[in-house]
Protein backbone atom coordinates (compact mmCIF):
# COMPACT_ATOMS: atom_id res chain seq x y z
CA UNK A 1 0.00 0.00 0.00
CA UNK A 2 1.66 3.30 -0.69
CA UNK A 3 1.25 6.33 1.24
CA UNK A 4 -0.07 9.73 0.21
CA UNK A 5 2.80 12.55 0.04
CA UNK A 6 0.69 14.31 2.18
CA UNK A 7 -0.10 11.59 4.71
CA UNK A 8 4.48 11.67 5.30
CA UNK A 9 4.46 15.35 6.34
CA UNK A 10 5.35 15.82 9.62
CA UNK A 11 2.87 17.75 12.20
CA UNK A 12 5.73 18.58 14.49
CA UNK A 13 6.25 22.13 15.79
CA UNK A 14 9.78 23.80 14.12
CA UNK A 15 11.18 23.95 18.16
CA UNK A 16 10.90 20.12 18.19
CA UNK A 17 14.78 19.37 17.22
CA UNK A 18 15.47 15.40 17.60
CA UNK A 19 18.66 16.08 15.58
CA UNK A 20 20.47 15.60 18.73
CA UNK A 21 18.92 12.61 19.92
CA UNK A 22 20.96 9.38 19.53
CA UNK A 23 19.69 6.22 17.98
CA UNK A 24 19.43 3.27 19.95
CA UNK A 25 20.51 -0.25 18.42
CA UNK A 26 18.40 -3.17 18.84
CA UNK A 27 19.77 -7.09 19.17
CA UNK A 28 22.79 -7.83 19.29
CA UNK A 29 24.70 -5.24 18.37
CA UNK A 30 23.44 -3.20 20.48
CA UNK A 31 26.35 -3.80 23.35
CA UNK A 32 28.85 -2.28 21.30
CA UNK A 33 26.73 0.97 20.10
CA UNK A 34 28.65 4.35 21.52
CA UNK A 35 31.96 2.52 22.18
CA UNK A 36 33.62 0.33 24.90
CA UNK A 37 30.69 -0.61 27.55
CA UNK A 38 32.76 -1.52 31.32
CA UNK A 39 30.91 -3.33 33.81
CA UNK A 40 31.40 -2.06 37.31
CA UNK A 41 30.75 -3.84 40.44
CA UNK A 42 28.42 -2.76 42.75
CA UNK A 43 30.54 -1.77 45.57
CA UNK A 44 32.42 0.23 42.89
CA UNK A 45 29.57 1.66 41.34
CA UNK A 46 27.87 3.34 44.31
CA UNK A 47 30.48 5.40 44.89
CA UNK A 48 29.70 6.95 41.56
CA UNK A 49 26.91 9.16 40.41
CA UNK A 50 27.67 9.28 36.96
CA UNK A 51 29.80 7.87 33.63
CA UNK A 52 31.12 11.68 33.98
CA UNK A 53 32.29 10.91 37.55
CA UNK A 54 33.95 7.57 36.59
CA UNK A 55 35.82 8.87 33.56
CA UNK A 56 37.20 11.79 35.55
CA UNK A 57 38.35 9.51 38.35
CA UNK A 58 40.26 7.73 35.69
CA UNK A 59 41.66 10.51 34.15
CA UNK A 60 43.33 11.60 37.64
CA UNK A 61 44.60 7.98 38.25
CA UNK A 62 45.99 8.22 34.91
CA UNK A 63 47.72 11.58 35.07
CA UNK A 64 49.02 10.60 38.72
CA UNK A 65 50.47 6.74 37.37
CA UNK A 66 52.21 8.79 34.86
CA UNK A 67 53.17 11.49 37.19
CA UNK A 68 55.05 8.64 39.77
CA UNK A 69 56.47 7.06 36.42
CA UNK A 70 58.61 10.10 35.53
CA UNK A 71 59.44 10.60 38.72
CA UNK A 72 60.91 7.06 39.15
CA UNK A 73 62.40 7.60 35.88
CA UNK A 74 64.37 10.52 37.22
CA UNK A 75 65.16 9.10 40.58
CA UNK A 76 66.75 5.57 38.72
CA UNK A 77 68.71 8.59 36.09
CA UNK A 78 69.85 10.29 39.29
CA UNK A 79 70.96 7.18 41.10
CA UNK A 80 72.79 6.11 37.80
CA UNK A 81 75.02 9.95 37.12
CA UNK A 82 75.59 9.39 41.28
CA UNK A 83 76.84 6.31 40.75
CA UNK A 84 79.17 6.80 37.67
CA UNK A 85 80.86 10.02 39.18
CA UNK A 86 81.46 7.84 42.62
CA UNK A 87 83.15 5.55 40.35
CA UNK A 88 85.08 8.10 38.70
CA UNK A 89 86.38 9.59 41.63
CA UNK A 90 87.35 6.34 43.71
């Protein structure tokens, strides 16, 4: 059965914008729709409101693992010039 032209116009007020609404997959690929899904546990998860609040906690473990790993990068460089010169000089 086809449908009128005029029967596919769309009734919806102009401030109705669904341009910014996201599209939901059905079956099964739905999982991996938006990117990488993580599954928290519930002790974990409680102490989060959001996805927002999760990713940022991440991001600060991130910055401070990679922080400490310069650091002991410079401490073992350190500990190596100390070590050469002490050599030099006995």
């Amino acid at each position: 059965m086809k449908r009128d032209k005029s029967e596919m116009e769309d009734d919806l007020r102009a401030e109705y914008d669904f341009k910014s609404l996201r599209v939901r997959k059905l079956g099964s690929g739905r999982k991996s729709f938006g990117g990488t899904t993580v599954r928290l546990e519930p002790d974990v998860a409680e102490m989060f409101p959001s996805a927002d609040a999760v990713n940022e906690a991440l991001r600060f473990l991130i910055r401070v693992m990679r922080d400490n790993q310069r650091s002991l990068q410079r401490h073992r460089l350190t500990i190596q010039m100390q070590q050469t010169v002490n050599s030099y000089w006995c």
